[in-house]
PDB file of N, CA and C in Angstrom:
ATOM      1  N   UNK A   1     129.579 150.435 145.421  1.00  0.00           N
ATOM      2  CA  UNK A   1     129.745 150.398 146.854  1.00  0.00           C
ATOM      3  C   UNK A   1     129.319 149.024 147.366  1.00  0.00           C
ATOM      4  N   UNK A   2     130.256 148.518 148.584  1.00  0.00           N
ATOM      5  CA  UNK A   2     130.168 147.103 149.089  1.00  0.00           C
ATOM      6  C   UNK A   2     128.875 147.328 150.104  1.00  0.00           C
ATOM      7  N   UNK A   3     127.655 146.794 150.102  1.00  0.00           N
ATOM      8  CA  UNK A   3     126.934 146.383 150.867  1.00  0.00           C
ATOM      9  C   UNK A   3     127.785 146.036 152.321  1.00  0.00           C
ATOM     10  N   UNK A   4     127.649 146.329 153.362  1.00  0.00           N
ATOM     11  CA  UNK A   4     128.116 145.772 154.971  1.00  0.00           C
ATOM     12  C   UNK A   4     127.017 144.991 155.726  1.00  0.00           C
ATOM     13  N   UNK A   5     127.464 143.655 156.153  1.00  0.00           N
ATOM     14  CA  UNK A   5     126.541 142.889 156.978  1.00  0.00           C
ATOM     15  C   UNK A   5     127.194 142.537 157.867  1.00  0.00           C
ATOM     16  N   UNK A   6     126.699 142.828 159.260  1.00  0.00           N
ATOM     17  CA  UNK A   6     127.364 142.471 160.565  1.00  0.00           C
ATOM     18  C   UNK A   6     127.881 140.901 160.610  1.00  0.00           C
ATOM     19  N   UNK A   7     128.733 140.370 161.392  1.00  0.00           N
ATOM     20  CA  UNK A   7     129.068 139.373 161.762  1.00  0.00           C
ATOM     21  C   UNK A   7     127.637 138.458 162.726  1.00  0.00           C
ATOM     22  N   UNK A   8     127.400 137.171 162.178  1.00  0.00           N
ATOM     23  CA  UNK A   8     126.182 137.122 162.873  1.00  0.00           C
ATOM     24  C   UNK A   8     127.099 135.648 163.313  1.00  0.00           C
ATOM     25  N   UNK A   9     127.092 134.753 164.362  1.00  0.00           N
ATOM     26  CA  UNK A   9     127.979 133.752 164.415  1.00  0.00           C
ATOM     27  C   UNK A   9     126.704 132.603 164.930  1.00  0.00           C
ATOM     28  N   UNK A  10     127.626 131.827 164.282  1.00  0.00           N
ATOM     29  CA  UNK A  10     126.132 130.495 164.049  1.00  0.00           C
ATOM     30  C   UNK A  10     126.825 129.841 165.747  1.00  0.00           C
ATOM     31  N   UNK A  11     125.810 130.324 166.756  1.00  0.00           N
ATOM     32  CA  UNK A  11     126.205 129.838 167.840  1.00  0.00           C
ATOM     33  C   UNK A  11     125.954 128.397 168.159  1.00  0.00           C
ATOM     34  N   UNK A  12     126.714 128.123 169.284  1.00  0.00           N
ATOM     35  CA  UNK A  12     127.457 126.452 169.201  1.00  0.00           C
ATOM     36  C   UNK A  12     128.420 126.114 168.588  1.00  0.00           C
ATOM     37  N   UNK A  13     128.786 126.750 167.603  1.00  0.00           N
ATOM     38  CA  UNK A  13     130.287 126.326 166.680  1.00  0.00           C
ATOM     39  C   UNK A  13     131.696 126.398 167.352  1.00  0.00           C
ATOM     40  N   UNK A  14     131.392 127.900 168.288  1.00  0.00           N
ATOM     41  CA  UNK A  14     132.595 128.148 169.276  1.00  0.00           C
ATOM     42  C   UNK A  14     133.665 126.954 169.482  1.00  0.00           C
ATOM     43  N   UNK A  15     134.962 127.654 169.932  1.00  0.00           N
ATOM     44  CA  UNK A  15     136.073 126.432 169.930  1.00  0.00           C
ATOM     45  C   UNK A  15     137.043 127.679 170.150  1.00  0.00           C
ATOM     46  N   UNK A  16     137.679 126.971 171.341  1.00  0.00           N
ATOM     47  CA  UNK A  16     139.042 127.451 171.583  1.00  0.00           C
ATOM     48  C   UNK A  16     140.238 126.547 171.557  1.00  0.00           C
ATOM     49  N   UNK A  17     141.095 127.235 170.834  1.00  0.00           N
ATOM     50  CA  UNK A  17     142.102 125.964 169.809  1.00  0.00           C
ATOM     51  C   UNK A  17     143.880 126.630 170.252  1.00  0.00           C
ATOM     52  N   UNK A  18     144.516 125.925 170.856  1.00  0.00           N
ATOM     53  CA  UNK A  18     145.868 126.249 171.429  1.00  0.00           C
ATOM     54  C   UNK A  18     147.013 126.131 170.202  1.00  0.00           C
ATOM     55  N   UNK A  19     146.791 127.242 169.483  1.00  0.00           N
ATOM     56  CA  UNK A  19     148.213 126.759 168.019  1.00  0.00           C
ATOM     57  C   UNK A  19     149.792 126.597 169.175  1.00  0.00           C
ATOM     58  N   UNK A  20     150.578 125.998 168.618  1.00  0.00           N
ATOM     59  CA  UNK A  20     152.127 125.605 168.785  1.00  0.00           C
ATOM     60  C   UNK A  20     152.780 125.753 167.723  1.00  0.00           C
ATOM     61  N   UNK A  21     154.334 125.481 167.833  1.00  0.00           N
ATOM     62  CA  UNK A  21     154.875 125.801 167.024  1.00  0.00           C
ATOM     63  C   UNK A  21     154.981 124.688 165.587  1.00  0.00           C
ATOM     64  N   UNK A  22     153.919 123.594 165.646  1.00  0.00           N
ATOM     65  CA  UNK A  22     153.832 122.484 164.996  1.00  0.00           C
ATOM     66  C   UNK A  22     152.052 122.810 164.492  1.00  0.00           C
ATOM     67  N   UNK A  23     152.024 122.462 163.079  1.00  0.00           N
ATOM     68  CA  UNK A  23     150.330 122.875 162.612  1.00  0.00           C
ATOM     69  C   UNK A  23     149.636 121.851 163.613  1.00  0.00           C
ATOM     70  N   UNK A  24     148.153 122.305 163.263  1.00  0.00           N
ATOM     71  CA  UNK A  24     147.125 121.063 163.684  1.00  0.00           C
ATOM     72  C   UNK A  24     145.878 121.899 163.374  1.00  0.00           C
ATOM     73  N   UNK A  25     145.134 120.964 163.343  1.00  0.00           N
ATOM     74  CA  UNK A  25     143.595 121.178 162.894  1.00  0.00           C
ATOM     75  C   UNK A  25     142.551 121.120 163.515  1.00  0.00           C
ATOM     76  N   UNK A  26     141.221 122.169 163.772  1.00  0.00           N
ATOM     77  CA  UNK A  26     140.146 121.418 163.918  1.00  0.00           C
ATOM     78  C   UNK A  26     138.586 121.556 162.958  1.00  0.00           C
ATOM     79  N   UNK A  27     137.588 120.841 163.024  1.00  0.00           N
ATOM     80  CA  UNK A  27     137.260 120.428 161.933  1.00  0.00           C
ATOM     81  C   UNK A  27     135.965 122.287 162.429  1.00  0.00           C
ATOM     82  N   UNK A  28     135.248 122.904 161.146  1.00  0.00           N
ATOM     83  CA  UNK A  28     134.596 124.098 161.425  1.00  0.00           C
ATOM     84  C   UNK A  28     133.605 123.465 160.546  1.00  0.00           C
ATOM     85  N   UNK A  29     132.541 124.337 160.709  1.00  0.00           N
ATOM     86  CA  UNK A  29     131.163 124.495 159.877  1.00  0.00           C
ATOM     87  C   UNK A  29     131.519 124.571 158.382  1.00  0.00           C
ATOM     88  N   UNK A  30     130.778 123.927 157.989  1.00  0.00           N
ATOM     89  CA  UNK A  30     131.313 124.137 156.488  1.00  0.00           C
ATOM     90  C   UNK A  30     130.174 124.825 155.702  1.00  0.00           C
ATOM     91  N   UNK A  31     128.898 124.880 155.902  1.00  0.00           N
ATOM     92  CA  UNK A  31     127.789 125.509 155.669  1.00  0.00           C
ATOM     93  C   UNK A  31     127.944 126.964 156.023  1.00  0.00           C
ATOM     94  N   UNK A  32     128.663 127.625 156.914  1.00  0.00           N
ATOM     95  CA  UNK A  32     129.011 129.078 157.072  1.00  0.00           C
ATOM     96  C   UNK A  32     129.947 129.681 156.240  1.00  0.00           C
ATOM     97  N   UNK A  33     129.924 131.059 155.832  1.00  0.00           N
ATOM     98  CA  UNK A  33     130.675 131.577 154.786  1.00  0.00           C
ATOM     99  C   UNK A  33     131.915 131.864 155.298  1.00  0.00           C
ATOM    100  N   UNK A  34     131.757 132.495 156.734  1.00  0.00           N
ATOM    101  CA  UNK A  34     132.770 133.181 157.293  1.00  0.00           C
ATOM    102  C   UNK A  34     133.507 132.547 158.683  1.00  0.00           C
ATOM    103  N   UNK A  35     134.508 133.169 158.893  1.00  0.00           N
ATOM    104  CA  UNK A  35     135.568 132.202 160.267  1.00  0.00           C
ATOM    105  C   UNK A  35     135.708 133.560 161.142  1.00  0.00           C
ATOM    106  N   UNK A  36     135.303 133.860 162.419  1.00  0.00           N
ATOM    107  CA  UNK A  36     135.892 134.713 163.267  1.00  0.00           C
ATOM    108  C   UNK A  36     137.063 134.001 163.785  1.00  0.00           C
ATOM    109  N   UNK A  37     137.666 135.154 164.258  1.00  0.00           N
ATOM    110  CA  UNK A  37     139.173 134.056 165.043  1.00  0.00           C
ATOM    111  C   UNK A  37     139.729 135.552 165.872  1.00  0.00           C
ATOM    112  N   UNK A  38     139.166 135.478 167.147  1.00  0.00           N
ATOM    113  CA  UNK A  38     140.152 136.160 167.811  1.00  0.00           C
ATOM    114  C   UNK A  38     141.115 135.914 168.392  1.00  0.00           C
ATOM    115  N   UNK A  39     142.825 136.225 168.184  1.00  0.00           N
ATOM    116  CA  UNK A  39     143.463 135.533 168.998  1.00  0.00           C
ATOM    117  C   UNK A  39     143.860 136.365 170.896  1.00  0.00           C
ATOM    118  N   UNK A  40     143.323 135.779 171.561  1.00  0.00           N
ATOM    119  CA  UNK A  40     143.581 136.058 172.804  1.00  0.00           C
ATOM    120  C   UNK A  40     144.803 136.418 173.600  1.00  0.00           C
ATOM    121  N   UNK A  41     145.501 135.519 173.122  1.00  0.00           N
ATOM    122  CA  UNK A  41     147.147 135.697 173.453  1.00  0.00           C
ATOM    123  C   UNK A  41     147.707 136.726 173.048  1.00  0.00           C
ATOM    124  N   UNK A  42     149.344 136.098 173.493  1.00  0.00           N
ATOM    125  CA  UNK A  42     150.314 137.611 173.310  1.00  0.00           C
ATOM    126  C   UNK A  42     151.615 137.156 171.724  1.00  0.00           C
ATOM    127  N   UNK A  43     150.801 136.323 171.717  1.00  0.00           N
ATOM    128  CA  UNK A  43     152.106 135.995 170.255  1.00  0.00           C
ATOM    129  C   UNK A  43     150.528 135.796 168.527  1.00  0.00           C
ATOM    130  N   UNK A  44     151.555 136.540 167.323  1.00  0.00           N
ATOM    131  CA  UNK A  44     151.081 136.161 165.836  1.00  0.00           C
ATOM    132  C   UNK A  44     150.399 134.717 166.048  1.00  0.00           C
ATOM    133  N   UNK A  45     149.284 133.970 165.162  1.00  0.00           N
ATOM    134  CA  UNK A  45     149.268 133.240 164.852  1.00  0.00           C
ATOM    135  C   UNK A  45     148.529 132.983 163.127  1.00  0.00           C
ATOM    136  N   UNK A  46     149.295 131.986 162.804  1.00  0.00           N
ATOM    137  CA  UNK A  46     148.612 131.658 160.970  1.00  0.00           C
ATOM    138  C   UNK A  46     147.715 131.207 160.926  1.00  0.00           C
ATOM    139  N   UNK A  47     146.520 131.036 160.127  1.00  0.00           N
ATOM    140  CA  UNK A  47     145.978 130.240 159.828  1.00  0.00           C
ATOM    141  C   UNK A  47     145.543 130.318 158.725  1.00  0.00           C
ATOM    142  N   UNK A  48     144.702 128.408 158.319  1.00  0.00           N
ATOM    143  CA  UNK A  48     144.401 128.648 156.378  1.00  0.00           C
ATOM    144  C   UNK A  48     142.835 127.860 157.193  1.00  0.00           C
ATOM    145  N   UNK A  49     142.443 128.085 156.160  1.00  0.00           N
ATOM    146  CA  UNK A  49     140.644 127.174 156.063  1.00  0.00           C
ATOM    147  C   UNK A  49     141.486 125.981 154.926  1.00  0.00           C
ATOM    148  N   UNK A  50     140.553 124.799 154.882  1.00  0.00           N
ATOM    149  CA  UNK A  50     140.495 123.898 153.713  1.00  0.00           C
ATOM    150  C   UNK A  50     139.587 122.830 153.926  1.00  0.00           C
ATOM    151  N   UNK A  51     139.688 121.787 152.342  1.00  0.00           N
ATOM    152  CA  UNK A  51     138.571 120.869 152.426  1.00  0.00           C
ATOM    153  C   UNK A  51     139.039 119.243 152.916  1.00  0.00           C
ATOM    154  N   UNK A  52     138.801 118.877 153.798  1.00  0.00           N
ATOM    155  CA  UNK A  52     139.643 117.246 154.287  1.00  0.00           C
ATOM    156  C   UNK A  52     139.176 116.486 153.356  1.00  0.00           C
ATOM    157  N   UNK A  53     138.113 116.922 152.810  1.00  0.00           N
ATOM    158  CA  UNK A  53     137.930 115.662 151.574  1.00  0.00           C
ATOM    159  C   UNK A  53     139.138 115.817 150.371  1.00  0.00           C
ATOM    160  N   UNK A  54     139.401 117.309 150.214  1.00  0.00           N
ATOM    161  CA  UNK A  54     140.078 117.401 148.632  1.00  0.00           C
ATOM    162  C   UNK A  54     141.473 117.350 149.095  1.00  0.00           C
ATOM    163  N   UNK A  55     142.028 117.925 150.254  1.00  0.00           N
ATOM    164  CA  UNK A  55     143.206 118.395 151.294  1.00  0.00           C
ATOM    165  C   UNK A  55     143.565 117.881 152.275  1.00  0.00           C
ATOM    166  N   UNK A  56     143.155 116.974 152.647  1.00  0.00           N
ATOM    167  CA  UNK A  56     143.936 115.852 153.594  1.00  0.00           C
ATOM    168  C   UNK A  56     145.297 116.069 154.419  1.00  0.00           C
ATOM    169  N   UNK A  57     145.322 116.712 155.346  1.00  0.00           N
ATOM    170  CA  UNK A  57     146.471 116.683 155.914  1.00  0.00           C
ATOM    171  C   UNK A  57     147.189 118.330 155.423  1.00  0.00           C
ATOM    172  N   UNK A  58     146.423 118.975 155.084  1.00  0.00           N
ATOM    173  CA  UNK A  58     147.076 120.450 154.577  1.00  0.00           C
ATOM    174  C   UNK A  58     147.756 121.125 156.492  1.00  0.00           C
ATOM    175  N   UNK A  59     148.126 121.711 156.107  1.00  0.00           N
ATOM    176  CA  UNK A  59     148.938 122.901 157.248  1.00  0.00           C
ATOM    177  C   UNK A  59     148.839 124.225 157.161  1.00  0.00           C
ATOM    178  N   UNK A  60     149.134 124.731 158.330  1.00  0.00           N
ATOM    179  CA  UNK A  60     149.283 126.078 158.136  1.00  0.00           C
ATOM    180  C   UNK A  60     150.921 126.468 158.620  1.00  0.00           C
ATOM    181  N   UNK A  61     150.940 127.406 157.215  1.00  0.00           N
ATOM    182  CA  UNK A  61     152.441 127.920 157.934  1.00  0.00           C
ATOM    183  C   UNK A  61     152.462 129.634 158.164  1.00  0.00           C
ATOM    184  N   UNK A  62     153.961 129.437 158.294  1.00  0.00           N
ATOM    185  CA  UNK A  62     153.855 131.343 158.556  1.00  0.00           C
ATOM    186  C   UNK A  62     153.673 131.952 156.951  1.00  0.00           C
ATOM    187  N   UNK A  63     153.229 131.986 156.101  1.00  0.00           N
ATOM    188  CA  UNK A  63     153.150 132.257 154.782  1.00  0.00           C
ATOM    189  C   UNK A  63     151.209 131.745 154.496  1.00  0.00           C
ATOM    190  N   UNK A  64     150.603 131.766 155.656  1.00  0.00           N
ATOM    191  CA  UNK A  64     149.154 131.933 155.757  1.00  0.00           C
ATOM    192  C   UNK A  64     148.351 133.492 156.337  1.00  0.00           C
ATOM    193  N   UNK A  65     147.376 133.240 156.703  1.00  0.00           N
ATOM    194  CA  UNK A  65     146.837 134.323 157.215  1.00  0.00           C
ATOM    195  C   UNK A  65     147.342 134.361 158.399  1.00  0.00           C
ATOM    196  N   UNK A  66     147.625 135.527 158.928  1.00  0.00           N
ATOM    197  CA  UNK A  66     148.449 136.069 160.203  1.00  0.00           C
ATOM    198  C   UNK A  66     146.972 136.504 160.890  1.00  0.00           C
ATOM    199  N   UNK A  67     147.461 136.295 162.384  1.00  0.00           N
ATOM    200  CA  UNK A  67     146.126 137.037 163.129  1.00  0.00           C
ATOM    201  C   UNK A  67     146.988 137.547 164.395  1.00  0.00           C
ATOM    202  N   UNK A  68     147.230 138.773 164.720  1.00  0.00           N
ATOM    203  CA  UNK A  68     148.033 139.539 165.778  1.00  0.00           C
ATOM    204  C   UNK A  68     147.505 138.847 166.668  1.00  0.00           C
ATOM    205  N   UNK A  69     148.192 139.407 167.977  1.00  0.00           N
ATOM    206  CA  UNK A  69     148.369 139.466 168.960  1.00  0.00           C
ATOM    207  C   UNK A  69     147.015 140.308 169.458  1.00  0.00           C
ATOM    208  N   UNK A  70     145.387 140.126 170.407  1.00  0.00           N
ATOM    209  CA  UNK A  70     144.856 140.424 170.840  1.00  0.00           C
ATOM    210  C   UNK A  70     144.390 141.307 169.895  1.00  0.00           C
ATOM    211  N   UNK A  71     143.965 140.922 168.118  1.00  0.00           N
ATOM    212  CA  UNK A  71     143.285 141.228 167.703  1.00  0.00           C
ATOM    213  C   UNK A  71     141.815 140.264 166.830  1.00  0.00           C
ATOM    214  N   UNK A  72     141.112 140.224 166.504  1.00  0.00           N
ATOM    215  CA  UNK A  72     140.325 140.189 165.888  1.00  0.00           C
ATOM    216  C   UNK A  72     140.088 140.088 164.392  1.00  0.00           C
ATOM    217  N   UNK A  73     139.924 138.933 163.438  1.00  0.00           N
ATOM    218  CA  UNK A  73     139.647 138.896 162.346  1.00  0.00           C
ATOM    219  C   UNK A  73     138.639 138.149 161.667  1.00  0.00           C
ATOM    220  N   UNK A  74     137.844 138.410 160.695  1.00  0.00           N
ATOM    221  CA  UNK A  74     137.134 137.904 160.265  1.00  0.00           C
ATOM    222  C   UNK A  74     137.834 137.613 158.839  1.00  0.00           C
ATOM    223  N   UNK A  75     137.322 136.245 158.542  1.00  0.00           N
ATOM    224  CA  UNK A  75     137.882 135.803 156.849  1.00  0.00           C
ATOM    225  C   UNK A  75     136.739 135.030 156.053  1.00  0.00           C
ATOM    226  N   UNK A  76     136.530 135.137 155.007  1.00  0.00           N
ATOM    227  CA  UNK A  76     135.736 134.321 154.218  1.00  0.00           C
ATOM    228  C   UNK A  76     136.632 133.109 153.605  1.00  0.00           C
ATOM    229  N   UNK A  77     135.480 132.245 153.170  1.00  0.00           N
ATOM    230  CA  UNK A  77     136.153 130.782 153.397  1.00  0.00           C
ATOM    231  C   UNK A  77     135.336 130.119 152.219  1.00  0.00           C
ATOM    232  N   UNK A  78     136.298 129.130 151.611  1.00  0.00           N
ATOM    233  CA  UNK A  78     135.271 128.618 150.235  1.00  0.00           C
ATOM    234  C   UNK A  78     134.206 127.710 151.195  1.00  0.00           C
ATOM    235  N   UNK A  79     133.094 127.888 150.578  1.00  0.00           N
ATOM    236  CA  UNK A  79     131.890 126.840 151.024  1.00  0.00           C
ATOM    237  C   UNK A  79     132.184 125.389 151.408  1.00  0.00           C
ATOM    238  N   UNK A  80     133.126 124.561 150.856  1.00  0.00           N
ATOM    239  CA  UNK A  80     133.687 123.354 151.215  1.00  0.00           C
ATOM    240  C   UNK A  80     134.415 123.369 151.989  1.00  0.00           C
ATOM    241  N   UNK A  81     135.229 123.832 152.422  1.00  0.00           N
ATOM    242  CA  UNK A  81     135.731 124.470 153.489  1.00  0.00           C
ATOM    243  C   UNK A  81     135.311 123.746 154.358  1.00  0.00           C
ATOM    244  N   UNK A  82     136.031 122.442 155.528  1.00  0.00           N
ATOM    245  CA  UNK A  82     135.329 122.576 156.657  1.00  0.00           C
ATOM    246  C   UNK A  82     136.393 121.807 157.425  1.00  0.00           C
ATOM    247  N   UNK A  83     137.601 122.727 157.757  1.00  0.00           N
ATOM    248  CA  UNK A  83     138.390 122.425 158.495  1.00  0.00           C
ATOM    249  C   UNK A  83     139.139 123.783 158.668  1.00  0.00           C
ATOM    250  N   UNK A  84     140.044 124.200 160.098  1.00  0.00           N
ATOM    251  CA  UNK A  84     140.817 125.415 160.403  1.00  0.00           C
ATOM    252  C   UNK A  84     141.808 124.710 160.563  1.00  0.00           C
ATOM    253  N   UNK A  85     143.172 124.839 160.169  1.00  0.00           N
ATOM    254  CA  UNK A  85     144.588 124.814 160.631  1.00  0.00           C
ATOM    255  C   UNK A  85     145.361 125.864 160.870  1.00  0.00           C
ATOM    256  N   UNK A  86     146.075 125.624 161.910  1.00  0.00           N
ATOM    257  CA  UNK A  86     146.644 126.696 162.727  1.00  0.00           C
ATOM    258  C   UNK A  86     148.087 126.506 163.468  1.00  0.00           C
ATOM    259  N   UNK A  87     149.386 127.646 163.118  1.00  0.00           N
ATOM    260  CA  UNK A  87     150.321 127.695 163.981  1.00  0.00           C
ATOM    261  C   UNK A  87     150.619 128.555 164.862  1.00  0.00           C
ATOM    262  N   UNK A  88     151.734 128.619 165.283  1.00  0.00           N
ATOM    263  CA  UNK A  88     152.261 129.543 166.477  1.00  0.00           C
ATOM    264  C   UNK A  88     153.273 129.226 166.943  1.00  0.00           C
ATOM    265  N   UNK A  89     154.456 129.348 166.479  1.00  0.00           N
ATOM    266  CA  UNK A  89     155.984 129.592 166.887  1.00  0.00           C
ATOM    267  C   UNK A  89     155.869 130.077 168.281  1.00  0.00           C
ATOM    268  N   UNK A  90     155.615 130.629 169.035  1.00  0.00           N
ATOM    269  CA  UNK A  90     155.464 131.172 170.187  1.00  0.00           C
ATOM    270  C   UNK A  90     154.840 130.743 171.466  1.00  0.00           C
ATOM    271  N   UNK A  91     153.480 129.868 170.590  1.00  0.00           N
ATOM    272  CA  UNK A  91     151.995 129.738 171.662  1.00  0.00           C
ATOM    273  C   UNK A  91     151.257 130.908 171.754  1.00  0.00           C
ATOM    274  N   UNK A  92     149.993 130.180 171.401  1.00  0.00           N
ATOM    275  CA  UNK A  92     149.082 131.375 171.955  1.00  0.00           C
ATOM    276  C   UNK A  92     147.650 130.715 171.832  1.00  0.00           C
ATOM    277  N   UNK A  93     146.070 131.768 172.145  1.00  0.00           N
ATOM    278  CA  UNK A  93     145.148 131.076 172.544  1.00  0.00           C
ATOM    279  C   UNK A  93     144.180 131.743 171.380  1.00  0.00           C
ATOM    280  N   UNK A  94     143.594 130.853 170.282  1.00  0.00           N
ATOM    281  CA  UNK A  94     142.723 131.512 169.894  1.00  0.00           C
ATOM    282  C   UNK A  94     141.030 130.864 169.656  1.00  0.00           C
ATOM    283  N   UNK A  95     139.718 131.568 170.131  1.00  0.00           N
ATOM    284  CA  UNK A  95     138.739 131.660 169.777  1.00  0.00           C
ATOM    285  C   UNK A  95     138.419 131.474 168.380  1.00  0.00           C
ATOM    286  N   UNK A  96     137.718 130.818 168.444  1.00  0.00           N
ATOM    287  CA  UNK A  96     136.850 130.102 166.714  1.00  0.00           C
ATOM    288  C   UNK A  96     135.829 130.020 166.592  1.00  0.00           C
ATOM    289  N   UNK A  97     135.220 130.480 165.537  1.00  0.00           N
ATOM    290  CA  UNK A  97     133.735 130.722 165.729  1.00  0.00           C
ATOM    291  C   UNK A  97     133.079 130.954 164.118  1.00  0.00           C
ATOM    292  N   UNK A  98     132.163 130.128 163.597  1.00  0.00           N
ATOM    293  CA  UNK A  98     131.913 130.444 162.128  1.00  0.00           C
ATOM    294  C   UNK A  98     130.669 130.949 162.030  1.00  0.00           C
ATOM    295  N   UNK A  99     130.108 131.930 161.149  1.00  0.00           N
ATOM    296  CA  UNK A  99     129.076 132.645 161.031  1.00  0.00           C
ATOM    297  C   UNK A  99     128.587 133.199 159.786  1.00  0.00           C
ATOM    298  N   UNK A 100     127.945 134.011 159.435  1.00  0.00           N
ATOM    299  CA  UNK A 100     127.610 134.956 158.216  1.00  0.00           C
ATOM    300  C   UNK A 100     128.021 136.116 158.326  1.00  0.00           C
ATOM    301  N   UNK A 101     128.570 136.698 157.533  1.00  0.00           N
ATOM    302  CA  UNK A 101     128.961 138.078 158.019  1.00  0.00           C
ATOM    303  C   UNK A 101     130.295 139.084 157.794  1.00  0.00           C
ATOM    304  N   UNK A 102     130.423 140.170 157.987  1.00  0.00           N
ATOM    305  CA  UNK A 102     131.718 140.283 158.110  1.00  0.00           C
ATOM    306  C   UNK A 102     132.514 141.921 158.733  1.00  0.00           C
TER     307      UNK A 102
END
């Protein structure tokens, strides 16, 4: 049986990030395990975690993690990790936030 530990979010990290239908990035905690991402809006959006040192210029496409429409997800993220990229064919608004937890 999986042990459960609440979402604890390393406050100050917060960021609200406008995906389009073109990727873009912004840079996250890289010392946190985990990425909240609620998306606010009314359209899907993708996103990947990665490392700008090893990944330079990576993207997110629709063949990443999906996050609905006015739901809520939590993802774990490799430790080097310290960048979010994000799309949205549509537009939409999503909350960012890195923490322990899940």
């Amino acid at each position: 049986m999986t042990a459960r530990q609440p979402f604890s979010p390393a406050y100050g990290t917060g960021q609200a990030v406008a995906p389009g239908a073109a990727s873009a990035a912004v840079p996250i905690n890289a010392s946190n395990n985990q990425v909240r991402i609620v998306n606010t809006g009314a359209a899907i959006a993708f996103v990947r975690t990665f490392s700008q040192a090893a990944q330079a210029g990576a993207v997110a496409t629709a063949a990443d993690m999906p996050i609905p429409p006015n739901m809520a997800v939590t993802i774990t993220k490799d430790i080097s990790h310290d960048r979010l990229a994000f799309i949205s064919a549509a537009g939409t608004t999503l909350q960012v936030i890195t923490g322990e937890g899940w």
